[in-house]
PDB file of N, CA and C in Angstrom:
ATOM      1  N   UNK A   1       0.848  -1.169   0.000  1.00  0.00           N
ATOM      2  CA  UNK A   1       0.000   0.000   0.000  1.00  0.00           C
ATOM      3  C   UNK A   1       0.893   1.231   0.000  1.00  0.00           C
ATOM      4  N   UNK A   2       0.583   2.086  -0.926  1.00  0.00           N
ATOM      5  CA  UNK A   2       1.073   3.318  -0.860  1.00  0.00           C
ATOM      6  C   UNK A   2       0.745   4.714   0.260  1.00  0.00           C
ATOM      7  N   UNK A   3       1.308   5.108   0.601  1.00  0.00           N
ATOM      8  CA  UNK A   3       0.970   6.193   1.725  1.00  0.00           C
ATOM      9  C   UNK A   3       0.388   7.508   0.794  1.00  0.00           C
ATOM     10  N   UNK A   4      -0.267   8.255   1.738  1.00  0.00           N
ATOM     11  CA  UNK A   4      -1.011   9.364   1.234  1.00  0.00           C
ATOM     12  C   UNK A   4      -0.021  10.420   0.371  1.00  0.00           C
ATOM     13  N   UNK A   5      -0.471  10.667  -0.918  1.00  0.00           N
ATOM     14  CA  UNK A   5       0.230  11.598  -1.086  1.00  0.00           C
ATOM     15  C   UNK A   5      -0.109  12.647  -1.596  1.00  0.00           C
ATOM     16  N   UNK A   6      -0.103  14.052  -0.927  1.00  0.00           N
ATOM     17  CA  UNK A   6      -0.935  15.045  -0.861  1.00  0.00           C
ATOM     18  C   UNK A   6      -0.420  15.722  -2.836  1.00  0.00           C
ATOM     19  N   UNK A   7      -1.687  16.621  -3.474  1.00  0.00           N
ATOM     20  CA  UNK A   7      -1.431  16.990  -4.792  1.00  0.00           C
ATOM     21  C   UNK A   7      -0.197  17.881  -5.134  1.00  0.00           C
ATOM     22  N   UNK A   8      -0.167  18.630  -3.979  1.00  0.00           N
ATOM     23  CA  UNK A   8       1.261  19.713  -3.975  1.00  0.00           C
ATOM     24  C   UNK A   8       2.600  18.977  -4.194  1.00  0.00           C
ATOM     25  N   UNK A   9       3.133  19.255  -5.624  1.00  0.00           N
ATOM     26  CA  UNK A   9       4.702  18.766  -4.849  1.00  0.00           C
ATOM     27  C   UNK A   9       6.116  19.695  -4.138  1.00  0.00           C
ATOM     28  N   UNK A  10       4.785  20.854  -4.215  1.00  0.00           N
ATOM     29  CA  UNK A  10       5.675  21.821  -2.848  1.00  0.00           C
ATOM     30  C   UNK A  10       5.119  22.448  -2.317  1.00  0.00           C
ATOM     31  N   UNK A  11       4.584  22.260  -1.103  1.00  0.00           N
ATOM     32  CA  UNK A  11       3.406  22.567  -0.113  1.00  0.00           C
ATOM     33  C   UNK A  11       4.051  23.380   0.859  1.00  0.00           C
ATOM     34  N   UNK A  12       3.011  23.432   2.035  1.00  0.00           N
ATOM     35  CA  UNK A  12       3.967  24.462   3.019  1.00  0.00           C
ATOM     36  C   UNK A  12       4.417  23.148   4.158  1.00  0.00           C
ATOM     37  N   UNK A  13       4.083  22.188   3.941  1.00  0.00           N
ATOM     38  CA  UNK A  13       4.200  21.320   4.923  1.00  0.00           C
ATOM     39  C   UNK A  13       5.648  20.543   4.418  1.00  0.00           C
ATOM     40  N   UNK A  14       6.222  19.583   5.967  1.00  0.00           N
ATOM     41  CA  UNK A  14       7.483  19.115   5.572  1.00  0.00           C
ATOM     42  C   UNK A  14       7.179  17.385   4.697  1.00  0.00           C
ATOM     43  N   UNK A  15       5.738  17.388   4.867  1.00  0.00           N
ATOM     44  CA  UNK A  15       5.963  16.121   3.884  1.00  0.00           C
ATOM     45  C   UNK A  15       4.954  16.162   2.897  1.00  0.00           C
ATOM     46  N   UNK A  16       4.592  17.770   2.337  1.00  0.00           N
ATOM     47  CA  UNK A  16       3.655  17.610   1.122  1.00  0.00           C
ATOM     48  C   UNK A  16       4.898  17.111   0.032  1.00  0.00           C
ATOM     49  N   UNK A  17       3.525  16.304  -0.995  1.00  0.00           N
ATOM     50  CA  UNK A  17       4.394  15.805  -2.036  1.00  0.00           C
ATOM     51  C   UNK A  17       5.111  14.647  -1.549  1.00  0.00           C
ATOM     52  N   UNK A  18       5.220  13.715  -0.400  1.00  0.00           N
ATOM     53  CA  UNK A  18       5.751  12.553   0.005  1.00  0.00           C
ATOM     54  C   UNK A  18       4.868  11.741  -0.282  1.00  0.00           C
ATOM     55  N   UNK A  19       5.581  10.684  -0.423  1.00  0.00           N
ATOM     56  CA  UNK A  19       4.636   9.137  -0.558  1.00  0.00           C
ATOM     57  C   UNK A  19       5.038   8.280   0.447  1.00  0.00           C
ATOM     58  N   UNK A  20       5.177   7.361   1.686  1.00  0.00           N
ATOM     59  CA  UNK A  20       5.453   6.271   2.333  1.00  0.00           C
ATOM     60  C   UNK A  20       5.152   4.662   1.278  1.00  0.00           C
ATOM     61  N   UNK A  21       6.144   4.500   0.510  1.00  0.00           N
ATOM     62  CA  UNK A  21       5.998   3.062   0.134  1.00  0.00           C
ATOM     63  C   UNK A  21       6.220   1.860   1.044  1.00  0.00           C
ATOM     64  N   UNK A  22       4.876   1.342   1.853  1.00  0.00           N
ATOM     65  CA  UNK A  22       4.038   0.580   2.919  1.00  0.00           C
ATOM     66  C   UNK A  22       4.700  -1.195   1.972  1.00  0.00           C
ATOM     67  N   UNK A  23       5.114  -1.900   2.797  1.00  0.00           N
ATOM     68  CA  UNK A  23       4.647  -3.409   2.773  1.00  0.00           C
ATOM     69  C   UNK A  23       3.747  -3.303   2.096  1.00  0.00           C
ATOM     70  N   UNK A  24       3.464  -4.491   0.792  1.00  0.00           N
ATOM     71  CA  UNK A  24       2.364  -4.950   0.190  1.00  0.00           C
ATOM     72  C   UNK A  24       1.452  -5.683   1.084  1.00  0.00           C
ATOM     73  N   UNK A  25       0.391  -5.715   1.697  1.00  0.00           N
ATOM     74  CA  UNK A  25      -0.953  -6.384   2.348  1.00  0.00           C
ATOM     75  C   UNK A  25      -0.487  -7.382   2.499  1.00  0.00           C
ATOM     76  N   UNK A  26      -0.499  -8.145   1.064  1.00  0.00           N
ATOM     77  CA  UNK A  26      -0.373  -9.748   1.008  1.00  0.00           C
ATOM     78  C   UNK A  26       1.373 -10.195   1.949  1.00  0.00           C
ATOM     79  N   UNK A  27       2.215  -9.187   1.627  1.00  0.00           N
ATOM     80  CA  UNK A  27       3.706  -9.689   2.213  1.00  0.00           C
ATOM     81  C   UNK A  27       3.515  -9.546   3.845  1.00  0.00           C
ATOM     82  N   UNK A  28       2.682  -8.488   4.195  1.00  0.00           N
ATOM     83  CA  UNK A  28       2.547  -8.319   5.801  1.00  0.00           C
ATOM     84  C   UNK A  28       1.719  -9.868   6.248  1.00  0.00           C
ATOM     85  N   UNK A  29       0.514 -10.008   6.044  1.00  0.00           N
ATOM     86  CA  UNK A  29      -0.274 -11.006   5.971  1.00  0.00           C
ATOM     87  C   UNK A  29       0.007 -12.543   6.091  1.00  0.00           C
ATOM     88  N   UNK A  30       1.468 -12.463   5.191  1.00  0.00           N
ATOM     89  CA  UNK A  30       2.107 -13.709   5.176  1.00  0.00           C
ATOM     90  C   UNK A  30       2.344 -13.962   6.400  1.00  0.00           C
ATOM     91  N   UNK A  31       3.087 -13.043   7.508  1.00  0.00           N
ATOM     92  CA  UNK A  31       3.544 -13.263   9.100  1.00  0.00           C
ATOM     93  C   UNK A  31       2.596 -13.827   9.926  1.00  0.00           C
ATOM     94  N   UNK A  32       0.847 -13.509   9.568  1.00  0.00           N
ATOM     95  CA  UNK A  32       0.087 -14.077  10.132  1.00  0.00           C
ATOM     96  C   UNK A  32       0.528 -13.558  11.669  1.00  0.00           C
ATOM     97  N   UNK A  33       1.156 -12.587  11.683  1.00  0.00           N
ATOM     98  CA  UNK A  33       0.984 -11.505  13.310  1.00  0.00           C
ATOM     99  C   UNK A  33      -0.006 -10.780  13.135  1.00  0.00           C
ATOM    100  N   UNK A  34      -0.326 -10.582  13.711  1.00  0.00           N
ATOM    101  CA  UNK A  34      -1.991  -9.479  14.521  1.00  0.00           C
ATOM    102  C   UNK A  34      -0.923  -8.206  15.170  1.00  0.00           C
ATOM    103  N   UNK A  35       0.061  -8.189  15.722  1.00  0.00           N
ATOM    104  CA  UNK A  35       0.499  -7.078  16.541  1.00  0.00           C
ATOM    105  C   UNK A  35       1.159  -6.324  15.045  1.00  0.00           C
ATOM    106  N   UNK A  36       1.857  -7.292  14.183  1.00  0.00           N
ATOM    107  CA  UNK A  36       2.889  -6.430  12.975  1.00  0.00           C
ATOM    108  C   UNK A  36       1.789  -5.998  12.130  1.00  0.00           C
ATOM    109  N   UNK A  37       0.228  -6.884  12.037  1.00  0.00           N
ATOM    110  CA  UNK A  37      -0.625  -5.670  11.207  1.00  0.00           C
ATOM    111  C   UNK A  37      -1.209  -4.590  11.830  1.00  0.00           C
ATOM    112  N   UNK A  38      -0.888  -4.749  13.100  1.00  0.00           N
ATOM    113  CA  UNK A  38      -2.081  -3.577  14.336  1.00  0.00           C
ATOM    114  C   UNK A  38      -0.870  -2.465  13.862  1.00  0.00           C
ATOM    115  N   UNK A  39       0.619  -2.844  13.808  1.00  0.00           N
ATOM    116  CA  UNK A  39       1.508  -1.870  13.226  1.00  0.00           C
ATOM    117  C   UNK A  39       1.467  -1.036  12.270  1.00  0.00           C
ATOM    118  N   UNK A  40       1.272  -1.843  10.987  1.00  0.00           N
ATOM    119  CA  UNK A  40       1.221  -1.247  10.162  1.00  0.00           C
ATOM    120  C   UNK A  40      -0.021  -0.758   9.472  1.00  0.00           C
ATOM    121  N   UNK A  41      -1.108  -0.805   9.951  1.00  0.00           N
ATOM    122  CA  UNK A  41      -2.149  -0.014   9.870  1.00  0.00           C
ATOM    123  C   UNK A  41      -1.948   1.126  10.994  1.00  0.00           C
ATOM    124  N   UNK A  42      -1.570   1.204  11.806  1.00  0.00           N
ATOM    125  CA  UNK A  42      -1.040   2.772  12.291  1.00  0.00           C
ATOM    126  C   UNK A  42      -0.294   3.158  12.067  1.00  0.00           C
ATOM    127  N   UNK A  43       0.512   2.416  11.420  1.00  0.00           N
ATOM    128  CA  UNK A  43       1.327   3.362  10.525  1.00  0.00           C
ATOM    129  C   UNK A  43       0.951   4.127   9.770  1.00  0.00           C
ATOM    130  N   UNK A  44       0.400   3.414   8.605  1.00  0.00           N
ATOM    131  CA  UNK A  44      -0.743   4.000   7.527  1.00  0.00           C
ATOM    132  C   UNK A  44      -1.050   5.653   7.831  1.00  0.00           C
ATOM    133  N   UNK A  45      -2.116   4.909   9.313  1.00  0.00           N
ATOM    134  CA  UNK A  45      -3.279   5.578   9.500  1.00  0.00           C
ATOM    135  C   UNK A  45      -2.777   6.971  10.092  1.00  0.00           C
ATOM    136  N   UNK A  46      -1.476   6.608  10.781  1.00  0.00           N
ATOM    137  CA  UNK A  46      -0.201   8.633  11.030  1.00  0.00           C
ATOM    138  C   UNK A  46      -0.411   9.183   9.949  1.00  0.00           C
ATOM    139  N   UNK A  47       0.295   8.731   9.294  1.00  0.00           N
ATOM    140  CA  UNK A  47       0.519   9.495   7.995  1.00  0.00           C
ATOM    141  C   UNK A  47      -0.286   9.464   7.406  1.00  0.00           C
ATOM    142  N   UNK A  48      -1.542   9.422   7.045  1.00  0.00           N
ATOM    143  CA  UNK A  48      -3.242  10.139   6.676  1.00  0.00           C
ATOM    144  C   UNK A  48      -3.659  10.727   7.285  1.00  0.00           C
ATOM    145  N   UNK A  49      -3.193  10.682   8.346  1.00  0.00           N
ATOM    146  CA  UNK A  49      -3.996  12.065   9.832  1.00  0.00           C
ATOM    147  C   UNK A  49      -2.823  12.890   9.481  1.00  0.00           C
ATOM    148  N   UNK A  50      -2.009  12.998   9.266  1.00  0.00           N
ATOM    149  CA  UNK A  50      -0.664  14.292   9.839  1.00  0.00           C
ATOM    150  C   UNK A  50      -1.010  14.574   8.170  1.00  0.00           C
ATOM    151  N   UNK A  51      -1.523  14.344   7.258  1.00  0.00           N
ATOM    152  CA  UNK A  51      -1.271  14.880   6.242  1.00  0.00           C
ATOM    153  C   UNK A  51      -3.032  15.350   6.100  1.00  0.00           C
ATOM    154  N   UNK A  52      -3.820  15.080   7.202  1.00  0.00           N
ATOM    155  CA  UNK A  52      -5.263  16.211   6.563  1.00  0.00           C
ATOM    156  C   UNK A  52      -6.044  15.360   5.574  1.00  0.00           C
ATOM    157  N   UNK A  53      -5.864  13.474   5.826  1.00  0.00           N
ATOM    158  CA  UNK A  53      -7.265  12.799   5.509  1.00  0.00           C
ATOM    159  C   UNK A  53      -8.061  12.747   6.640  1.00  0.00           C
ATOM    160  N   UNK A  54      -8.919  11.932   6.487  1.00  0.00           N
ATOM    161  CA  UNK A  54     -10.151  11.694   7.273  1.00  0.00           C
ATOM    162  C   UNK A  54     -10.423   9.964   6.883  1.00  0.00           C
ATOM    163  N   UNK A  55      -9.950   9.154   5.858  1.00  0.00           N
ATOM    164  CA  UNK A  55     -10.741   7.861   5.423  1.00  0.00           C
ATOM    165  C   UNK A  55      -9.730   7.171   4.418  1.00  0.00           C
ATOM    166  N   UNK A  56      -9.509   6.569   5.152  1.00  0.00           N
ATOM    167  CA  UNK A  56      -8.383   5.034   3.866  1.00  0.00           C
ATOM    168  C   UNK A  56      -9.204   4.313   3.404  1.00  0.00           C
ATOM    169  N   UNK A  57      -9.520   4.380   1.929  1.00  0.00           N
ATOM    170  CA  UNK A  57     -10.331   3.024   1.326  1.00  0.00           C
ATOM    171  C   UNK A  57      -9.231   1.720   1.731  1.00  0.00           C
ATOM    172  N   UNK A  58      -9.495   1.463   2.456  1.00  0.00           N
ATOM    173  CA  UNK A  58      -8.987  -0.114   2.849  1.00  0.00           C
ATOM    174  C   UNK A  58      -8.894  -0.732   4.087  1.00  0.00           C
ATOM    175  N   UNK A  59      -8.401  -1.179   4.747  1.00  0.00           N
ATOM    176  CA  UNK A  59      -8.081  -2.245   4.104  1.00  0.00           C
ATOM    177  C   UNK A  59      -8.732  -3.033   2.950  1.00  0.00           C
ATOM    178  N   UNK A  60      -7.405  -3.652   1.985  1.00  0.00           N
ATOM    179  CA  UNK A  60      -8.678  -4.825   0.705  1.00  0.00           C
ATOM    180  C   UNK A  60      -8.675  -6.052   1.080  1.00  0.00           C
ATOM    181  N   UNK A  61      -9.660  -6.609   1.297  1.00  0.00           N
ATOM    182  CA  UNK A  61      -9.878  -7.966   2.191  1.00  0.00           C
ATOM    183  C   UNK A  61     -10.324  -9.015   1.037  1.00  0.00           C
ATOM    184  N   UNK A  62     -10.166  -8.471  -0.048  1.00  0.00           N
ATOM    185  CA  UNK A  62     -10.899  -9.458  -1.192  1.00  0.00           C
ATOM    186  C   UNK A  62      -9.905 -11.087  -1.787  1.00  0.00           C
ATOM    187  N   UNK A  63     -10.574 -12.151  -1.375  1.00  0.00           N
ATOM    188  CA  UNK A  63     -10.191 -13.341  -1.286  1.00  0.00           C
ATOM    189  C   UNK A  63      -8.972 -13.579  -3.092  1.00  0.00           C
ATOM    190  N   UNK A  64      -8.084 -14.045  -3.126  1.00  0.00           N
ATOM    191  CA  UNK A  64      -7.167 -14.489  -4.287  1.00  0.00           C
ATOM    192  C   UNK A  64      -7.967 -15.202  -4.829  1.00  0.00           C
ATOM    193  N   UNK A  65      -9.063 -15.272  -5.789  1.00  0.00           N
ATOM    194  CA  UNK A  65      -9.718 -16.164  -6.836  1.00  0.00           C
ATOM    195  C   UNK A  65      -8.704 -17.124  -8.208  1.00  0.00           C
ATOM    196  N   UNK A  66      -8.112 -16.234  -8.225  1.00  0.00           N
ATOM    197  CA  UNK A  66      -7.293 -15.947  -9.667  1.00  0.00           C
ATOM    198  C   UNK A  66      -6.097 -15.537  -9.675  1.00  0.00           C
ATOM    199  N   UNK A  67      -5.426 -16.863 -10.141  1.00  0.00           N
ATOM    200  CA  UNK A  67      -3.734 -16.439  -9.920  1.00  0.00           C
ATOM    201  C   UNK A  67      -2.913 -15.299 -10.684  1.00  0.00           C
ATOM    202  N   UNK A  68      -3.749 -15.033 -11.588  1.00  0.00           N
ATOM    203  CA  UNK A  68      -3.158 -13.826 -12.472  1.00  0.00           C
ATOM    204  C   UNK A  68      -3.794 -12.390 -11.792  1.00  0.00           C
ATOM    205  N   UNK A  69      -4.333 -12.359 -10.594  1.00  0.00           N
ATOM    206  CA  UNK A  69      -4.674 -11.103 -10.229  1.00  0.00           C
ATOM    207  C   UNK A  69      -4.285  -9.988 -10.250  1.00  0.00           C
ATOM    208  N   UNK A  70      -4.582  -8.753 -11.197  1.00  0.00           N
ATOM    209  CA  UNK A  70      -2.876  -8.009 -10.932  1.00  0.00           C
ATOM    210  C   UNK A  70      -3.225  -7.377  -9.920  1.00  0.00           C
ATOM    211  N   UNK A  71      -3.853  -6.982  -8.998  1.00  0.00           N
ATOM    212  CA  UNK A  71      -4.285  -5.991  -7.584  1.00  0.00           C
ATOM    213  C   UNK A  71      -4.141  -7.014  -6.093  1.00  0.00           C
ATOM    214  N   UNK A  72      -3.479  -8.714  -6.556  1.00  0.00           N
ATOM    215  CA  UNK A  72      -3.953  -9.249  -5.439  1.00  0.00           C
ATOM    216  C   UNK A  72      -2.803  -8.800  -4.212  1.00  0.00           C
ATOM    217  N   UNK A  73      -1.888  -8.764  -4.660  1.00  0.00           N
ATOM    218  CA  UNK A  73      -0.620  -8.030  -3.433  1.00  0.00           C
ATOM    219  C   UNK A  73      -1.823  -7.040  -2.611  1.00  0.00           C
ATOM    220  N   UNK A  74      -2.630  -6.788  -2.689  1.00  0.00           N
ATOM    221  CA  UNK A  74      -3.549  -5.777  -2.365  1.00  0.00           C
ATOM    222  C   UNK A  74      -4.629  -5.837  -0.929  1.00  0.00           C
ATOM    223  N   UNK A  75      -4.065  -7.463  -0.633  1.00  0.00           N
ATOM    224  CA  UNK A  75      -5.489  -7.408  -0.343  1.00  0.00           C
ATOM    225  C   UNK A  75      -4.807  -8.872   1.312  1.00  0.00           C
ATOM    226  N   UNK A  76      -5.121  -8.639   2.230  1.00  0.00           N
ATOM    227  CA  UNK A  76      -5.008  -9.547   3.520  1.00  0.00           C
ATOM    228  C   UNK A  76      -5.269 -10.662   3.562  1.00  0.00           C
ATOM    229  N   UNK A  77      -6.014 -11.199   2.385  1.00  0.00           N
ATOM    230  CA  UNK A  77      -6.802 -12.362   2.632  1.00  0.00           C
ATOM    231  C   UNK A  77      -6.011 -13.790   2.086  1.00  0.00           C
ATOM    232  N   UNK A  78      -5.213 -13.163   1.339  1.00  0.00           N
ATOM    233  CA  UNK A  78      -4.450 -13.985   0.272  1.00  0.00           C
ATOM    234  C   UNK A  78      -5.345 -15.210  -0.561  1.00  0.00           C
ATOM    235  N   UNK A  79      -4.897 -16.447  -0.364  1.00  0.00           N
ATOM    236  CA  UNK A  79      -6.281 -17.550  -0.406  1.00  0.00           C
ATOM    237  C   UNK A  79      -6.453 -17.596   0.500  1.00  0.00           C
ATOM    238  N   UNK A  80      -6.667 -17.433   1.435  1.00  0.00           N
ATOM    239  CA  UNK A  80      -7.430 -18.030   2.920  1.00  0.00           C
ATOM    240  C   UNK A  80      -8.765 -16.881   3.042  1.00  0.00           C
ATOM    241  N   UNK A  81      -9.874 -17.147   3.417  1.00  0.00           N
ATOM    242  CA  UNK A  81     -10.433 -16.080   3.959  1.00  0.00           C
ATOM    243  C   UNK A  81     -10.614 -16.157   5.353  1.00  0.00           C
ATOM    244  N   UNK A  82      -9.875 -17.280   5.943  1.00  0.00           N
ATOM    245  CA  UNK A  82     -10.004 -17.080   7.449  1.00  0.00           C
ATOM    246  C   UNK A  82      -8.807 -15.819   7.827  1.00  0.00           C
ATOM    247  N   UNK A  83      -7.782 -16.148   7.184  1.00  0.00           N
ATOM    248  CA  UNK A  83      -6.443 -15.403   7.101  1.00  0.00           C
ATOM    249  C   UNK A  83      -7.640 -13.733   7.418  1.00  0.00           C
ATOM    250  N   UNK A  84      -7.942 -13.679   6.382  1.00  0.00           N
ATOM    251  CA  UNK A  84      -8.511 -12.331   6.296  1.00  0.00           C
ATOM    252  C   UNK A  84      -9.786 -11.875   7.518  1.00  0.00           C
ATOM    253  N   UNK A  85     -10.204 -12.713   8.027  1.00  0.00           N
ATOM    254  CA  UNK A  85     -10.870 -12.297   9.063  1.00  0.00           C
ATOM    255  C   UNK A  85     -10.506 -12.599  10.201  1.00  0.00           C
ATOM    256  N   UNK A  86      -9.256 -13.159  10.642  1.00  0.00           N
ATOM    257  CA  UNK A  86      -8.180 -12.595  11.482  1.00  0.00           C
ATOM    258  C   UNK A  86      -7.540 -11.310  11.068  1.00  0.00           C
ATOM    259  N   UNK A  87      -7.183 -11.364  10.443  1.00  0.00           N
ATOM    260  CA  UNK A  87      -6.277 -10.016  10.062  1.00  0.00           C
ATOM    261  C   UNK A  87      -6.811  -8.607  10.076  1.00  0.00           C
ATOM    262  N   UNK A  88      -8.271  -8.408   9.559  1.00  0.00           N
ATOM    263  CA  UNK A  88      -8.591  -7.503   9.156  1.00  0.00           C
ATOM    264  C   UNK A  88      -8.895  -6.569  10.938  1.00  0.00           C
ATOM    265  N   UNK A  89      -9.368  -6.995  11.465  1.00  0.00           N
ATOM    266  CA  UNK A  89      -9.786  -6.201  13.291  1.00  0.00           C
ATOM    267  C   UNK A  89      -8.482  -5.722  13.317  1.00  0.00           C
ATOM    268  N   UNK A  90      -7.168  -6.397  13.338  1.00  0.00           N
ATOM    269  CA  UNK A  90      -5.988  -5.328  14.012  1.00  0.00           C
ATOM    270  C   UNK A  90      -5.294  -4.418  12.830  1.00  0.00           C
ATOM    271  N   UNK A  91      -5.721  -4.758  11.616  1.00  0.00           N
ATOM    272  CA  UNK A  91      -5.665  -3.725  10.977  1.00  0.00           C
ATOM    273  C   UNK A  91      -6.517  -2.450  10.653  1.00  0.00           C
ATOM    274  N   UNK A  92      -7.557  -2.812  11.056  1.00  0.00           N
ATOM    275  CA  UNK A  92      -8.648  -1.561  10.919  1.00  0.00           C
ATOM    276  C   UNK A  92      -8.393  -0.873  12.434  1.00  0.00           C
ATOM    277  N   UNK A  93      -8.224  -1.909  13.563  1.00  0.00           N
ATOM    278  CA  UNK A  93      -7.806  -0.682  14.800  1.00  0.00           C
ATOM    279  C   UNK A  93      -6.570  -0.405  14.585  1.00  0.00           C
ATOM    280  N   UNK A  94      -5.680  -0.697  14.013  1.00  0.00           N
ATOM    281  CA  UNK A  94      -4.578   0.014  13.530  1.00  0.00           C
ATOM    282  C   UNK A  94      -4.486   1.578  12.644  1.00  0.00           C
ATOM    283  N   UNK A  95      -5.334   1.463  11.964  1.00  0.00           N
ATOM    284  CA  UNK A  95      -5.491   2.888  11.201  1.00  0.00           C
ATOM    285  C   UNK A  95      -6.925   3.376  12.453  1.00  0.00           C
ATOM    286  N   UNK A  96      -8.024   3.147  12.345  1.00  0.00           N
ATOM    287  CA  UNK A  96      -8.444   3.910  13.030  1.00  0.00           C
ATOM    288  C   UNK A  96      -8.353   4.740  14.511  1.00  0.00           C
ATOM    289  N   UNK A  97      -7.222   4.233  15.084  1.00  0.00           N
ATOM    290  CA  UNK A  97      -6.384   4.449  16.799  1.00  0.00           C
ATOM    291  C   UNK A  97      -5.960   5.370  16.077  1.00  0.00           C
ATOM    292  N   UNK A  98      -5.870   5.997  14.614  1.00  0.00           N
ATOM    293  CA  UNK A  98      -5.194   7.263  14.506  1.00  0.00           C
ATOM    294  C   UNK A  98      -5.975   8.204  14.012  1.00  0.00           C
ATOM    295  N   UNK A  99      -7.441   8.092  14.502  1.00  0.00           N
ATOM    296  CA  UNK A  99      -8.366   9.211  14.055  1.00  0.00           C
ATOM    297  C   UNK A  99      -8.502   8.791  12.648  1.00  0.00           C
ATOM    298  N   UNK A 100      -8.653   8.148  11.782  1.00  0.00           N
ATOM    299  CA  UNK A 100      -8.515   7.941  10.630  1.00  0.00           C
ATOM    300  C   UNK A 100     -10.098   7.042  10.588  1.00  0.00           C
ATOM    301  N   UNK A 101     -10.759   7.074   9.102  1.00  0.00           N
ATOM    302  CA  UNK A 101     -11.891   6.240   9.167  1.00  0.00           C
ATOM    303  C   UNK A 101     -11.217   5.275   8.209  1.00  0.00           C
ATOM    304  N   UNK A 102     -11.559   4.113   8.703  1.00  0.00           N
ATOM    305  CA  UNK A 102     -11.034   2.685   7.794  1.00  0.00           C
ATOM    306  C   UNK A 102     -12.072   2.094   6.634  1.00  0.00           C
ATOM    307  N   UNK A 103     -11.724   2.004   5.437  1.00  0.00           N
ATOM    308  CA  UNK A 103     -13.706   1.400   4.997  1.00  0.00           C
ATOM    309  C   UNK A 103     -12.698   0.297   4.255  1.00  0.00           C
ATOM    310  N   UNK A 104     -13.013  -1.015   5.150  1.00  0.00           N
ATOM    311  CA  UNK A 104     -12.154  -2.301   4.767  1.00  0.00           C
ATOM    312  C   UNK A 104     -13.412  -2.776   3.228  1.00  0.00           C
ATOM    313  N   UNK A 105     -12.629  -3.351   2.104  1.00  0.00           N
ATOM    314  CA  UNK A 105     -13.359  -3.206   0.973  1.00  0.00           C
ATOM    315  C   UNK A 105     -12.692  -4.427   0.339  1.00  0.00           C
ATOM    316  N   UNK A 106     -13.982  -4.618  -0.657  1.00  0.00           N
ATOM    317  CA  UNK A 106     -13.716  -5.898  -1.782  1.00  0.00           C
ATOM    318  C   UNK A 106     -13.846  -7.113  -1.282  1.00  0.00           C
ATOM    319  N   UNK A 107     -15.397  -7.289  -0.328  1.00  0.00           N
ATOM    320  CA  UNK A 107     -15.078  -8.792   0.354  1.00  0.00           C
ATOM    321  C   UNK A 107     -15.417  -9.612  -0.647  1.00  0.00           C
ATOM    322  N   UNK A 108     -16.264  -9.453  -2.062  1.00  0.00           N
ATOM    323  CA  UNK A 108     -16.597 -10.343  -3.088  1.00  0.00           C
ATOM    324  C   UNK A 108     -16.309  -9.797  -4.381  1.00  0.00           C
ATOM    325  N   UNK A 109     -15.823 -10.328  -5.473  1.00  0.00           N
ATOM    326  CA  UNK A 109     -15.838 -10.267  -6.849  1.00  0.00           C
ATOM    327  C   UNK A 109     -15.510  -8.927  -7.293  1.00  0.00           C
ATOM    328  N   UNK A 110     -14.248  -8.499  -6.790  1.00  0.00           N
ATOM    329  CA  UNK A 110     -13.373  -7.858  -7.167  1.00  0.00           C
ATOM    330  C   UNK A 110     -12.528  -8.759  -8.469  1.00  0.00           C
ATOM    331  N   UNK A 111     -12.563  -9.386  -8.907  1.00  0.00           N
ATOM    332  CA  UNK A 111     -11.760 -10.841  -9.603  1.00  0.00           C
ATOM    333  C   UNK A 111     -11.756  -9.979 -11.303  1.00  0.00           C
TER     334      UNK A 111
END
């Protein structure tokens, strides 16, 4: 997942125009830790509050149907969808513990 990156690429702020290039979903997911995704969804979710969002479309929770997926790095669930409904609670209180609104997305036929 890519971090917020505001339209200015010279703002008055010290990180307009930054991007945070985040772990892919699926590579965090693999650890199958709850504390390293509660991490990195507050991670996320700093840097969308300090930069003046309000709402991360994501987490993407949408199940691997299709091995040629090109968006599946995208998404917590990998093939498992139990994977993904473990995963998804400490990642949504992960971004939202930072004032941030979470809208976890794609539970079907995103494919």
């Amino acid at each position: 997942m890519n971090g917020f990156r505001s339209g200015a690429a010279q703002g008055t702020g010290p990180n307009d125009g930054t991007s945070t290039r985040y772990p892919a979903a699926q590579m965090i997911a693999a650890s199958w830790d709850e504390s390293v995704i509660y991490k990195w969804g507050a991670a996320i979710g700093k840097e969308f509050f300090e930069k003046g969002a309000q709402v991360i479309l994501g987490p993407g929770l949408n199940v691997h149907r299709l091995p040629k997926g090109g968006r599946n790095f995208e998404y917590l669930s990998g093939e498992d969808p139990y994977l993904g409904y473990v995963l998804s609670k400490p990642a949504v209180w992960g971004i939202q513990n930072q004032s941030i609104e979470a809208v976890a997305k794609h539970f079907v036929n995103n494919n």
